[in-house]
PDB file of N, CA and C in Angstrom:
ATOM      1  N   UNK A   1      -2.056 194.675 190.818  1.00  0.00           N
ATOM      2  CA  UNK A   1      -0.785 195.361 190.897  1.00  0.00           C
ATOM      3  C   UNK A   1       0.344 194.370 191.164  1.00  0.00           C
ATOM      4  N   UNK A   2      -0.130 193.597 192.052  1.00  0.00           N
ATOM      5  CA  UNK A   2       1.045 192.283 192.197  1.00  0.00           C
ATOM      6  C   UNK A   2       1.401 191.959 191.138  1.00  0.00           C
ATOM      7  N   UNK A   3       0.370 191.398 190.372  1.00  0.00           N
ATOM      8  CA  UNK A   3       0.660 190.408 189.248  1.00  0.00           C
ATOM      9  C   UNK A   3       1.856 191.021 188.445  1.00  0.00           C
ATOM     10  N   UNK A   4       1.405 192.275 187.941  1.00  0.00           N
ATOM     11  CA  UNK A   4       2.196 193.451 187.126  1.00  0.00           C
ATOM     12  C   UNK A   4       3.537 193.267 187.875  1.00  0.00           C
ATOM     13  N   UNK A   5       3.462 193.764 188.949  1.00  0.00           N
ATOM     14  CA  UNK A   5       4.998 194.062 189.412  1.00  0.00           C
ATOM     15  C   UNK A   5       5.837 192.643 189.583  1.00  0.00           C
ATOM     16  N   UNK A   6       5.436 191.626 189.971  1.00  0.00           N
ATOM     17  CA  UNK A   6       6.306 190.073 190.301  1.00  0.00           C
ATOM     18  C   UNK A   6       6.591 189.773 188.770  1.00  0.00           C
ATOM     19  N   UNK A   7       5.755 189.617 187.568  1.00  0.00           N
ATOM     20  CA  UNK A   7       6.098 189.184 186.024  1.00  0.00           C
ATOM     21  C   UNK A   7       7.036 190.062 185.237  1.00  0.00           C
ATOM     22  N   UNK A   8       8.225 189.906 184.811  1.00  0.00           N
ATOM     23  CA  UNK A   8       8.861 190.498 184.113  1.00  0.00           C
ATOM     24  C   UNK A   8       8.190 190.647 183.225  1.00  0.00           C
ATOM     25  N   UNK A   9       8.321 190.160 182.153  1.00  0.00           N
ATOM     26  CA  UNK A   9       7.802 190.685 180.375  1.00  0.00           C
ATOM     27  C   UNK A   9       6.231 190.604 180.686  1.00  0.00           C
ATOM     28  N   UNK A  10       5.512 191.788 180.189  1.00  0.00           N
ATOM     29  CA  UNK A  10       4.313 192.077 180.176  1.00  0.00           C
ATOM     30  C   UNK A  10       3.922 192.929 178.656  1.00  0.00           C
ATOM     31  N   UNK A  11       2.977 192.431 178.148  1.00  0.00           N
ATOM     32  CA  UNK A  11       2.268 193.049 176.882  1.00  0.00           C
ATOM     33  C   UNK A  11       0.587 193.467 177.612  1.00  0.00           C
ATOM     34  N   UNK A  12       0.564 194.649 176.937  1.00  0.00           N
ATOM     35  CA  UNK A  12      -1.298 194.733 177.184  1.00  0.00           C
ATOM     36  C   UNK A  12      -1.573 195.271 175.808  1.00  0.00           C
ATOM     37  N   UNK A  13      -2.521 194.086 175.544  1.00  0.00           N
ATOM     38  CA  UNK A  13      -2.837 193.840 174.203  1.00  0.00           C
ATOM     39  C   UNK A  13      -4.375 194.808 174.724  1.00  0.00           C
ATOM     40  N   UNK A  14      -4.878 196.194 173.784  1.00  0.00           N
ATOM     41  CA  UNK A  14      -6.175 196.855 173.875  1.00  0.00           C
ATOM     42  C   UNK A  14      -6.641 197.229 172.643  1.00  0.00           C
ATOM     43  N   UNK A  15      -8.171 197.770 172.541  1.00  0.00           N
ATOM     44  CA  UNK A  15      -8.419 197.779 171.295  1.00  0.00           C
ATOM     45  C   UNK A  15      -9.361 199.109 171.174  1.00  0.00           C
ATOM     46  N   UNK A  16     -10.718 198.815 170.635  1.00  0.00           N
ATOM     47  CA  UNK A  16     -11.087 200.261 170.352  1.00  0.00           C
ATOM     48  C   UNK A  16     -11.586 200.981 171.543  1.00  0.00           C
ATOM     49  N   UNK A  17     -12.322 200.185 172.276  1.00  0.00           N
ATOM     50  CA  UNK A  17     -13.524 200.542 173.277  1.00  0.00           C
ATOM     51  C   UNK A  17     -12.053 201.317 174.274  1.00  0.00           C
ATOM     52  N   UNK A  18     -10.827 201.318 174.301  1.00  0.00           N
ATOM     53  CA  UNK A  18     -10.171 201.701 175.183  1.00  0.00           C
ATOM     54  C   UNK A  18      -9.731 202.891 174.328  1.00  0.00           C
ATOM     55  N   UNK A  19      -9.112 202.818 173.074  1.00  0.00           N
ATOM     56  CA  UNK A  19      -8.841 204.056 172.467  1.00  0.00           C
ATOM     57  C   UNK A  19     -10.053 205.374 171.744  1.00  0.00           C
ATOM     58  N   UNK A  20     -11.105 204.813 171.514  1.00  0.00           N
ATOM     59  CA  UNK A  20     -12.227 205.667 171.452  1.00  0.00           C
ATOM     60  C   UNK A  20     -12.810 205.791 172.320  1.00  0.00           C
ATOM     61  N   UNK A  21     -12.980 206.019 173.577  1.00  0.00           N
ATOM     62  CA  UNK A  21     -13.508 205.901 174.518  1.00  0.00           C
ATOM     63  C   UNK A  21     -13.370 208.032 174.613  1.00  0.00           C
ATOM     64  N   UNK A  22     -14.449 208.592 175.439  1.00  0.00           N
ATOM     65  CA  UNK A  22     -14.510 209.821 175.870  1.00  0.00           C
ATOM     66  C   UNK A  22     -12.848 209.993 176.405  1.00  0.00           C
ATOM     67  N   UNK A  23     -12.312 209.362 177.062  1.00  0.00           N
ATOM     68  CA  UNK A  23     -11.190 209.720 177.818  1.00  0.00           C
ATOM     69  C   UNK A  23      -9.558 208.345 177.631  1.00  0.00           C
ATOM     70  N   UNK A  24     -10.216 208.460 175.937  1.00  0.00           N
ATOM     71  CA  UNK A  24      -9.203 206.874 175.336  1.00  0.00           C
ATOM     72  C   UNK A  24      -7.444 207.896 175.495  1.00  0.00           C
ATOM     73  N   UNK A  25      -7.466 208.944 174.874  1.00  0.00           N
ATOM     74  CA  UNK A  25      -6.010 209.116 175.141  1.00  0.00           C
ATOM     75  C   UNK A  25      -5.323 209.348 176.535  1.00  0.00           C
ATOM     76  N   UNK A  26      -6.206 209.526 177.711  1.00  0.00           N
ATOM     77  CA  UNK A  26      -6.137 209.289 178.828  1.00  0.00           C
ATOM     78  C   UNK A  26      -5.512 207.926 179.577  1.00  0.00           C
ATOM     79  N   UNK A  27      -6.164 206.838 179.009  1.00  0.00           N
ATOM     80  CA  UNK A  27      -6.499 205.772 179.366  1.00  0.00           C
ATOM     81  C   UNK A  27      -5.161 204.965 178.540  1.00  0.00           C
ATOM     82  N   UNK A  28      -4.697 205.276 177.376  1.00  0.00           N
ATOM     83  CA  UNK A  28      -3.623 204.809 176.563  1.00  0.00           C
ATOM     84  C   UNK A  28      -2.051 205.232 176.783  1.00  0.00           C
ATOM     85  N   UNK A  29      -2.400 206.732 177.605  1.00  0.00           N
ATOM     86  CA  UNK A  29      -1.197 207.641 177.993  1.00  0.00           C
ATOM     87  C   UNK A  29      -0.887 206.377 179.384  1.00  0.00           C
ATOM     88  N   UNK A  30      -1.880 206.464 180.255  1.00  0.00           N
ATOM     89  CA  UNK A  30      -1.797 205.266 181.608  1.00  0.00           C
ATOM     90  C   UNK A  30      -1.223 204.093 181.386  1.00  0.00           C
ATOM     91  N   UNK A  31      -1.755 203.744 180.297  1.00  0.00           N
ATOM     92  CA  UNK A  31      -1.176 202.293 180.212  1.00  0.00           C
ATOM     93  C   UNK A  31       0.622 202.204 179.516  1.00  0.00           C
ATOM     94  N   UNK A  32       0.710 203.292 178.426  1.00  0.00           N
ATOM     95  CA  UNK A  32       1.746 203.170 178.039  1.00  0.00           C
ATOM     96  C   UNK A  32       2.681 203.958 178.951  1.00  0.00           C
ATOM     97  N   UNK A  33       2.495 204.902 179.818  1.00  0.00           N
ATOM     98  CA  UNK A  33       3.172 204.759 181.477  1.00  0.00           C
ATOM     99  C   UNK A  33       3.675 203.897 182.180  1.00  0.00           C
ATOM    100  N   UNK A  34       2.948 203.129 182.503  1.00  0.00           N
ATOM    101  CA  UNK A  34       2.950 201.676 183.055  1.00  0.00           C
ATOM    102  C   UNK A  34       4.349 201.151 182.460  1.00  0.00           C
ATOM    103  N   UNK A  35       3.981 201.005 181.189  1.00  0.00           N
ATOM    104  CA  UNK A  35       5.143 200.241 181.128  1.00  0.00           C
ATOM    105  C   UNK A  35       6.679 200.992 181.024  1.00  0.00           C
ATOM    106  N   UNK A  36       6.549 201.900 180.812  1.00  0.00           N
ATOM    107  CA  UNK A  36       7.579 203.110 180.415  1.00  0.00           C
ATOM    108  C   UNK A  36       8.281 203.354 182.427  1.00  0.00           C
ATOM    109  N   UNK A  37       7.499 203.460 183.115  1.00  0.00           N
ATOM    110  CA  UNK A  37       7.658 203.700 184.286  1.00  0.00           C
ATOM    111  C   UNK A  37       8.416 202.294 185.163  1.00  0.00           C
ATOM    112  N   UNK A  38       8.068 201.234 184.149  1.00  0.00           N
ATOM    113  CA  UNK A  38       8.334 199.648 184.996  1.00  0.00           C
ATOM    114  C   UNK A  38       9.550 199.357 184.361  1.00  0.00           C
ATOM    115  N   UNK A  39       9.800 199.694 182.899  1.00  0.00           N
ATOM    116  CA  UNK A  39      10.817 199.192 181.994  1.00  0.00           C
ATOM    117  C   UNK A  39      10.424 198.156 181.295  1.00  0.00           C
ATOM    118  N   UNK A  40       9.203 198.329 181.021  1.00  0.00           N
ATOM    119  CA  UNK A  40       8.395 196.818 180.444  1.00  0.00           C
ATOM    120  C   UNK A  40       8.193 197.246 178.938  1.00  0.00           C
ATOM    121  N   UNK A  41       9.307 197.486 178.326  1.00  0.00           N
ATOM    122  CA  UNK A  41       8.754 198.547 176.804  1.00  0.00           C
ATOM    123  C   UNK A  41      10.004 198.307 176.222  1.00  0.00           C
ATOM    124  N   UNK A  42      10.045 198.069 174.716  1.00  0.00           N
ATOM    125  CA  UNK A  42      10.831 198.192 174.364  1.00  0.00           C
ATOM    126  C   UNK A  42      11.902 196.952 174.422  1.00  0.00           C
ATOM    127  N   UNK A  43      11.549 196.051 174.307  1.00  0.00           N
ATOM    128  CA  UNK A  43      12.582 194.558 174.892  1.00  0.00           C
ATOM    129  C   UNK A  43      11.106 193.317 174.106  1.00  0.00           C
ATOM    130  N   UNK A  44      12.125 192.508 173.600  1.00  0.00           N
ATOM    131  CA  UNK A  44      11.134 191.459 173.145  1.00  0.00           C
ATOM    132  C   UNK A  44      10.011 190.942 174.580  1.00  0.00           C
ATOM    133  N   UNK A  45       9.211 190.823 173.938  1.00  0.00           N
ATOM    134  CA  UNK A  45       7.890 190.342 174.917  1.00  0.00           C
ATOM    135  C   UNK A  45       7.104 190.733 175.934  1.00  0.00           C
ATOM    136  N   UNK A  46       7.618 192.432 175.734  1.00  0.00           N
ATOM    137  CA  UNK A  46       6.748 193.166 176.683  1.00  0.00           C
ATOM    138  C   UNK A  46       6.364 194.875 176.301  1.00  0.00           C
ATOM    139  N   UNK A  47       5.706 195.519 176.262  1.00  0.00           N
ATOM    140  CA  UNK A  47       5.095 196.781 175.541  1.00  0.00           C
ATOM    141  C   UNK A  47       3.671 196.716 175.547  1.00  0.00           C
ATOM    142  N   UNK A  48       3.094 198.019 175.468  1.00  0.00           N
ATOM    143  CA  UNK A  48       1.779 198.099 175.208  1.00  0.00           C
ATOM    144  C   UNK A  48       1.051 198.067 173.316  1.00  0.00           C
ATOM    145  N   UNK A  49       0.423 197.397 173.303  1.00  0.00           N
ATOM    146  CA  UNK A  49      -0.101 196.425 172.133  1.00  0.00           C
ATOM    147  C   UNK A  49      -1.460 197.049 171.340  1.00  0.00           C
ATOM    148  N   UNK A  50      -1.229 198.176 170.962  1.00  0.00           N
ATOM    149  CA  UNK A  50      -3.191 198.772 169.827  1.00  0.00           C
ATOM    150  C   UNK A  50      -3.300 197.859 169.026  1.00  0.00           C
ATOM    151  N   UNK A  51      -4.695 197.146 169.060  1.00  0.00           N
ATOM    152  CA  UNK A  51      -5.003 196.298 168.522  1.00  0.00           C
ATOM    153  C   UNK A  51      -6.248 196.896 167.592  1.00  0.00           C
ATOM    154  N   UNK A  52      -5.851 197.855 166.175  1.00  0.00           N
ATOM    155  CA  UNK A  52      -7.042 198.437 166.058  1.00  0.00           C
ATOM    156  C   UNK A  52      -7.649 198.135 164.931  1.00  0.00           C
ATOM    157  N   UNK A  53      -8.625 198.443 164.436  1.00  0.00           N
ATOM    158  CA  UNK A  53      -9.631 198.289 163.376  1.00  0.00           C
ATOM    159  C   UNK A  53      -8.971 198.421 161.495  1.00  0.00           C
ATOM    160  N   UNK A  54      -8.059 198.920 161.858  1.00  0.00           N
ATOM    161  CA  UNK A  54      -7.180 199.781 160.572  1.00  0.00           C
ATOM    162  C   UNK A  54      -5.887 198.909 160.765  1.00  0.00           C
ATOM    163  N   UNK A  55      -5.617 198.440 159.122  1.00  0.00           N
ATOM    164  CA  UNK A  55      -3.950 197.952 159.655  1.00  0.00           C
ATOM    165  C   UNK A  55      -3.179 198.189 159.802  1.00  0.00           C
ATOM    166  N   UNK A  56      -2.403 198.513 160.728  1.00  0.00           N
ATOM    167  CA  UNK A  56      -0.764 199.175 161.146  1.00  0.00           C
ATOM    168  C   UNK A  56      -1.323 200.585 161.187  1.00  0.00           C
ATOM    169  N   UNK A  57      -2.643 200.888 162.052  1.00  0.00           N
ATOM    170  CA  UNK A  57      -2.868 202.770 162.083  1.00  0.00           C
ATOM    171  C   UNK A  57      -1.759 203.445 162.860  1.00  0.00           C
ATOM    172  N   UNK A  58      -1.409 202.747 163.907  1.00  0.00           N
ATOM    173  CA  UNK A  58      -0.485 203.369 165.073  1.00  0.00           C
ATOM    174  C   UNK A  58       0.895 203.453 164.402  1.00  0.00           C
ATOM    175  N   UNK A  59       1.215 202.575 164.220  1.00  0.00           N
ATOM    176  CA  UNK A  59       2.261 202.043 163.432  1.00  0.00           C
ATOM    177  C   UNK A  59       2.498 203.435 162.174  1.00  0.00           C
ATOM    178  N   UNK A  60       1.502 203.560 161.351  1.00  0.00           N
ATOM    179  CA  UNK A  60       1.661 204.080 160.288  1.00  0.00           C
ATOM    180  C   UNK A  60       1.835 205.520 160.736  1.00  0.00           C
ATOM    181  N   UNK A  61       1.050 206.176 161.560  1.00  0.00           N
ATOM    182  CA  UNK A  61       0.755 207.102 162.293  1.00  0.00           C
ATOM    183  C   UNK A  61       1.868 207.384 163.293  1.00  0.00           C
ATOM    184  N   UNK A  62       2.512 206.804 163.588  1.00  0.00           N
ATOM    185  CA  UNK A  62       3.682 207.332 164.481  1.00  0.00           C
ATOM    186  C   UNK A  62       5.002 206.883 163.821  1.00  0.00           C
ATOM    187  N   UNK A  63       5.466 205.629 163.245  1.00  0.00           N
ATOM    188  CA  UNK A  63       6.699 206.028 162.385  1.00  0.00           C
ATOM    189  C   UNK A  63       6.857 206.285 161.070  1.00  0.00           C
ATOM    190  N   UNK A  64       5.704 206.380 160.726  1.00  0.00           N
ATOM    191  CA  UNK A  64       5.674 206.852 159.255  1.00  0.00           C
ATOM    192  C   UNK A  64       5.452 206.171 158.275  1.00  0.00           C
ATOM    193  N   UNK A  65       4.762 205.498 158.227  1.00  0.00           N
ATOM    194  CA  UNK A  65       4.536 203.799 157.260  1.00  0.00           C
ATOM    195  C   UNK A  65       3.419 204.448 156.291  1.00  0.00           C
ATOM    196  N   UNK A  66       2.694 205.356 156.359  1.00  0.00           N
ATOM    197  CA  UNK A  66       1.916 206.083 155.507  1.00  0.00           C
ATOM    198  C   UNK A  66       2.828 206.626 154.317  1.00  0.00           C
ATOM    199  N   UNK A  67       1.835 206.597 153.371  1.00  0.00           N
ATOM    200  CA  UNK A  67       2.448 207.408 151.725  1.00  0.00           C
ATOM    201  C   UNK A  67       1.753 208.914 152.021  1.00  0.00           C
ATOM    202  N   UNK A  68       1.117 209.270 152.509  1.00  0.00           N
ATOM    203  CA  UNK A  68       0.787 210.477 152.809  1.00  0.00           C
ATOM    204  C   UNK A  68       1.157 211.416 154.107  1.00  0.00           C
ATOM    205  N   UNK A  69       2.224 210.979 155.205  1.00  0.00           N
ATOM    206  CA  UNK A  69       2.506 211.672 156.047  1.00  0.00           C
ATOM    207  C   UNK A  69       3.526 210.985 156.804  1.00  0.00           C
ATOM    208  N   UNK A  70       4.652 211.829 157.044  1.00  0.00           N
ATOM    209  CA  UNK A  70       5.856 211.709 157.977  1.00  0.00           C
ATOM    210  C   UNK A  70       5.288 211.104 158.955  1.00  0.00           C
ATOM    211  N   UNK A  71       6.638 210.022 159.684  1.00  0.00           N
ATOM    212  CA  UNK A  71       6.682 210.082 160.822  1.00  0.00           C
ATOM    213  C   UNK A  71       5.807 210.979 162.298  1.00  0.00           C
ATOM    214  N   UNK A  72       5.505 210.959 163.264  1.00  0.00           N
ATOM    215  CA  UNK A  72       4.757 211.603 164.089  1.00  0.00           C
ATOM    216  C   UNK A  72       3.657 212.713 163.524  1.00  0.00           C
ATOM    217  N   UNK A  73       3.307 212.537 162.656  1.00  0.00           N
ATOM    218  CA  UNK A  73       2.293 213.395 161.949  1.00  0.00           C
ATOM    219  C   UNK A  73       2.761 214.568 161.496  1.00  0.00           C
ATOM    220  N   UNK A  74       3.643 214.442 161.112  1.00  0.00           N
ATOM    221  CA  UNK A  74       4.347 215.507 160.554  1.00  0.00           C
ATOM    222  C   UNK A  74       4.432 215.429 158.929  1.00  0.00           C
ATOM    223  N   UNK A  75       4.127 217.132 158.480  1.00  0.00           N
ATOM    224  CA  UNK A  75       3.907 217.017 157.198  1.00  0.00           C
ATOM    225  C   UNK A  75       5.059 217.042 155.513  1.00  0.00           C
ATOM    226  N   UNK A  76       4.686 216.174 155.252  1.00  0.00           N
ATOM    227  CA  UNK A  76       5.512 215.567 153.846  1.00  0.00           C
ATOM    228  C   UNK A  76       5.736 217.094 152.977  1.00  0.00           C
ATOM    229  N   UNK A  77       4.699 217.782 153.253  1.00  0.00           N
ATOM    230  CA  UNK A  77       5.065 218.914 152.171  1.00  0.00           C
ATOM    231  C   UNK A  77       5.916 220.622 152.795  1.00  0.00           C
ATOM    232  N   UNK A  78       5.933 220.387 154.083  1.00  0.00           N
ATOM    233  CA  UNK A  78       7.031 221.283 154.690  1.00  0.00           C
ATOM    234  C   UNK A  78       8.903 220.587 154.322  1.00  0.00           C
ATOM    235  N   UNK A  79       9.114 221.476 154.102  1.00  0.00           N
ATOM    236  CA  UNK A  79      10.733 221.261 154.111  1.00  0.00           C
ATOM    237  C   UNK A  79      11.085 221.005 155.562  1.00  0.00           C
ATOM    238  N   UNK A  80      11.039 221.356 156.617  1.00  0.00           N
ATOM    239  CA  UNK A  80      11.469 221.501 157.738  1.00  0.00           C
ATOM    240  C   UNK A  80      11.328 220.189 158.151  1.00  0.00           C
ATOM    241  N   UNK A  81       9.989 219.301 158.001  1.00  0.00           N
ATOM    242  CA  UNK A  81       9.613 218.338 158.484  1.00  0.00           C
ATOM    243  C   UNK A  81      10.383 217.130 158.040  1.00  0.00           C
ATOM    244  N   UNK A  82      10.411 217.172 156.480  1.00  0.00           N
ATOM    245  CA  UNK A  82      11.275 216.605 155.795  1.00  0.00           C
ATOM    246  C   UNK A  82      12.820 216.051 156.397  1.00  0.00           C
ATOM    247  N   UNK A  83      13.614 217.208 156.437  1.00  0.00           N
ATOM    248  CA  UNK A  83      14.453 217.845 157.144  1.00  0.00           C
ATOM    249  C   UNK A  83      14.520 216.592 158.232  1.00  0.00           C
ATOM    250  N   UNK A  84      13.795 216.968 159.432  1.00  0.00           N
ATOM    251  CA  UNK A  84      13.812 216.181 160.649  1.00  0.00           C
ATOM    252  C   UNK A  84      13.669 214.793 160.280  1.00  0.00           C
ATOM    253  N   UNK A  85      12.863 214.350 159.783  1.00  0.00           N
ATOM    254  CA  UNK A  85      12.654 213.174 159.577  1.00  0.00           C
ATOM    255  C   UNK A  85      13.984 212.376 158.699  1.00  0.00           C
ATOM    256  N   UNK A  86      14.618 212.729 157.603  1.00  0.00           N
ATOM    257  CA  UNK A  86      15.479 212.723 156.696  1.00  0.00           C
ATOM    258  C   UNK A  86      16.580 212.289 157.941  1.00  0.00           C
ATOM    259  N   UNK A  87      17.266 213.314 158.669  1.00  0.00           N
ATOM    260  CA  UNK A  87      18.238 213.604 159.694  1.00  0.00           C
ATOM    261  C   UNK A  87      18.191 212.542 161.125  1.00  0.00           C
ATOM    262  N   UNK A  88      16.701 212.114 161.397  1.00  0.00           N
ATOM    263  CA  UNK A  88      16.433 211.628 162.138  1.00  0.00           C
ATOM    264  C   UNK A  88      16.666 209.736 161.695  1.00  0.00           C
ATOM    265  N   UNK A  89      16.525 209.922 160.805  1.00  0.00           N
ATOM    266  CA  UNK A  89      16.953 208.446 159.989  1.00  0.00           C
ATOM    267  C   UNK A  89      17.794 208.082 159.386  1.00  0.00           C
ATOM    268  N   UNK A  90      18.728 209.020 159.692  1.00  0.00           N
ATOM    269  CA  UNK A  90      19.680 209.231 158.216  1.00  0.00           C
ATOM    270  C   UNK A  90      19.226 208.724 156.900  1.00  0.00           C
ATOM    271  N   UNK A  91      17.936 208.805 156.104  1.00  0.00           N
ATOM    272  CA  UNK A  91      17.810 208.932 154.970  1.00  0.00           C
ATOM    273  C   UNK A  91      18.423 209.432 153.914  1.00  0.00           C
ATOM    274  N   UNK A  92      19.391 208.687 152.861  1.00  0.00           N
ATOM    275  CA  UNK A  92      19.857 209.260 151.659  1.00  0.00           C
ATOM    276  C   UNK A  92      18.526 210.416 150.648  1.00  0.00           C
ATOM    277  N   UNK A  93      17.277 209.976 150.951  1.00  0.00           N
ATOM    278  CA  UNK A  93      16.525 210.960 150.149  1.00  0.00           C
ATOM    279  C   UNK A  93      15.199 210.570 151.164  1.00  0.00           C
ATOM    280  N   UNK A  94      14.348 211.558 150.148  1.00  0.00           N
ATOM    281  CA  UNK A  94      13.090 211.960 151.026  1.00  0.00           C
ATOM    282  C   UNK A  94      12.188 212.424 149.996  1.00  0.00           C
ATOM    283  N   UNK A  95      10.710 211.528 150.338  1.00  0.00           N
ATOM    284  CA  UNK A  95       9.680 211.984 148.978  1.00  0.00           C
ATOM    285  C   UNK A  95       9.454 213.619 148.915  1.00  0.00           C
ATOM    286  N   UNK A  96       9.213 214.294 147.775  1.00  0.00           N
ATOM    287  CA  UNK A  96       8.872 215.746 148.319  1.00  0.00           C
ATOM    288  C   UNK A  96       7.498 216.024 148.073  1.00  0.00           C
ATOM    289  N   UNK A  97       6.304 215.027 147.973  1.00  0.00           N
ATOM    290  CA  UNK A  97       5.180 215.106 148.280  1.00  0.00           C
ATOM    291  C   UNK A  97       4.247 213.736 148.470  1.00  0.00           C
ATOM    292  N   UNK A  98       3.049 214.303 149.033  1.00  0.00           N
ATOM    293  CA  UNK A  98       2.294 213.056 149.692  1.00  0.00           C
ATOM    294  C   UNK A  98       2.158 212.054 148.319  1.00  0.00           C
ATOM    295  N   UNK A  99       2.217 210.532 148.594  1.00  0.00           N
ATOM    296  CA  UNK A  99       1.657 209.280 147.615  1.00  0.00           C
ATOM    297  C   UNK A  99       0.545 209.341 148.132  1.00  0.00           C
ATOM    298  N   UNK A 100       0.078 208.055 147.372  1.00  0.00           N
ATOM    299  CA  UNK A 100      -1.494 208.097 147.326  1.00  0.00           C
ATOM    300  C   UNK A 100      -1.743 207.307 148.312  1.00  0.00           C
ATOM    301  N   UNK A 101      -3.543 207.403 149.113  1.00  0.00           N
ATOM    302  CA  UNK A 101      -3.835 206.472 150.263  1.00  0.00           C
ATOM    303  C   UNK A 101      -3.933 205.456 149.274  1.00  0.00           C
ATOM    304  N   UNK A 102      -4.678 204.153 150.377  1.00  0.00           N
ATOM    305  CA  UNK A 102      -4.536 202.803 149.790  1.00  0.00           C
ATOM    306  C   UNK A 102      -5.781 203.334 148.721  1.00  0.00           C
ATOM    307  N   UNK A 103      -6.836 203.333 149.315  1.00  0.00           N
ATOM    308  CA  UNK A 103      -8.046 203.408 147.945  1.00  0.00           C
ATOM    309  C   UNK A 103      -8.052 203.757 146.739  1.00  0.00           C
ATOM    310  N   UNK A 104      -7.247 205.474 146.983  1.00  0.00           N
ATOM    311  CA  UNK A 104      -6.942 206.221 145.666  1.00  0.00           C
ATOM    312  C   UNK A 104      -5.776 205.043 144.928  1.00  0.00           C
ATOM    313  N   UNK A 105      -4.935 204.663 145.399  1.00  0.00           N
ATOM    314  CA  UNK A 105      -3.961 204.108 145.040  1.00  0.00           C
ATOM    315  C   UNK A 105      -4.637 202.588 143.946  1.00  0.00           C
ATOM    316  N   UNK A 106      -5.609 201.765 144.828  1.00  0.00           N
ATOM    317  CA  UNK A 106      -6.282 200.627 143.722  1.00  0.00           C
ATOM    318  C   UNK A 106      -6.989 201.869 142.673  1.00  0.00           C
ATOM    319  N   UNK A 107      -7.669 202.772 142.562  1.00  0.00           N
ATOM    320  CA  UNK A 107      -8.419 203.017 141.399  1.00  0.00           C
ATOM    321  C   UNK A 107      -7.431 203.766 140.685  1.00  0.00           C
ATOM    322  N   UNK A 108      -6.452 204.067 140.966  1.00  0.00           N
ATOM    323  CA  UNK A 108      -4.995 204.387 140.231  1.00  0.00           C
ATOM    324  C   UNK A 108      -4.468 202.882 139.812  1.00  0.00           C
ATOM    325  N   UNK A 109      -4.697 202.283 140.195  1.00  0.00           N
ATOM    326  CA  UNK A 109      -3.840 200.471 139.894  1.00  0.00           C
ATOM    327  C   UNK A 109      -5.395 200.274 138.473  1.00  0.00           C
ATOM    328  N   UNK A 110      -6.283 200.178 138.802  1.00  0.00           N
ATOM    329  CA  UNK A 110      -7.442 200.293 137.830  1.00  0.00           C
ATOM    330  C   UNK A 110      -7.825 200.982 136.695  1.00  0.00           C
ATOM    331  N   UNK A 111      -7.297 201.944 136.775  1.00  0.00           N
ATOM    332  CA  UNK A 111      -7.701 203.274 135.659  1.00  0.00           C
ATOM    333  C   UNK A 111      -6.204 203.113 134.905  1.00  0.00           C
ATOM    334  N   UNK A 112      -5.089 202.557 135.510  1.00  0.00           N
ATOM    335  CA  UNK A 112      -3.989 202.653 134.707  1.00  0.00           C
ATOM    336  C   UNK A 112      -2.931 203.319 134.777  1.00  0.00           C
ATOM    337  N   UNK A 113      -3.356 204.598 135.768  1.00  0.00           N
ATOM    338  CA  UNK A 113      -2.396 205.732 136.201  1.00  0.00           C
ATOM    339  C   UNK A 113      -1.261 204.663 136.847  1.00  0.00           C
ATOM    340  N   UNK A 114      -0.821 203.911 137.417  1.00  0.00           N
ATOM    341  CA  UNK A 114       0.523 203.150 137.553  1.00  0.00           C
ATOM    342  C   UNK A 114       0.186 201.450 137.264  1.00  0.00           C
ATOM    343  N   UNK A 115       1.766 200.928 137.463  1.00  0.00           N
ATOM    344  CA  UNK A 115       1.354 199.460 137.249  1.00  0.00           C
ATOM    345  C   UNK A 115       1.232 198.891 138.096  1.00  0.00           C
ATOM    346  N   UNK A 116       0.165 197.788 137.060  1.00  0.00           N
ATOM    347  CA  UNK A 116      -0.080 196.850 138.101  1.00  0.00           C
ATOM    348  C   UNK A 116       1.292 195.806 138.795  1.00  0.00           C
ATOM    349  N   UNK A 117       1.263 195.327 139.516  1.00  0.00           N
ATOM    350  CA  UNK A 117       2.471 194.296 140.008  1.00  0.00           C
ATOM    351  C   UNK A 117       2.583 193.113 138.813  1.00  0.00           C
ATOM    352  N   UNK A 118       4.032 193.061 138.737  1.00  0.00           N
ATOM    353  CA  UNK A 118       4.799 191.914 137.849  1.00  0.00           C
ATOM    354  C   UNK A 118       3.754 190.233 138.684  1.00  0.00           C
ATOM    355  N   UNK A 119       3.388 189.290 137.591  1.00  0.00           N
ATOM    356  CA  UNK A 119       3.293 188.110 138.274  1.00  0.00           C
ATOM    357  C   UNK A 119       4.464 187.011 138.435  1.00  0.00           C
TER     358      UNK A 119
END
């Protein structure tokens, strides 16, 4: 607890065994407390850090970096959601349905259904 409280900038870098765990959103809510409660969030060189198996899952999963789903898990094919998200970003436009995941997306790059990238 010392350590935590005397160091300004603090990161806690965690990974699966903490987020899959029986009681991982427990354990992730605590930690990202921590820093939310200290002011350790949000400022270069300090925040809590998912280090997970998938690239950018959290990331994709909470601001929206997915082709298949809004921001906070909210869905691409409601208007309403749209809406919020659009308003919330000030977005000039907004897809009006899900793109493809990565997989579907290579055997769509393969079969021809879109192009491949310019070299």
């Amino acid at each position: 607890m010392r350590l935590w409280t005397s160091t300004e900038k603090v990161v806690t870098v965690y990974s699966q065994g903490i987020n899959q765990s029986s009681s991982g959103s427990d354990k992730v809510n605590a930690i990202i407390n921590c820093h939310l409660a200290t002011g350790r969030i949000g400022r270069p060189g300090m925040g809590p850090f998912s280090v997970t198996g998938q690239p950018n899952a959290m990331g994709g999963r909470e601001v929206g970096g997915l082709a298949n789903m809004l921001a906070c898990h909210l869905d691409i094919e409601h208007q309403s959601h749209r809406d919020a998200v659009q308003t919330f970003w000030h977005s000039p436009a907004m897809a009006q349905k899900p793109g493809l995941k990565a997989v579907d997306m290579f055997r769509a790059v393969a079969d021809g259904s879109i192009n491949r990238p310019l070299k």
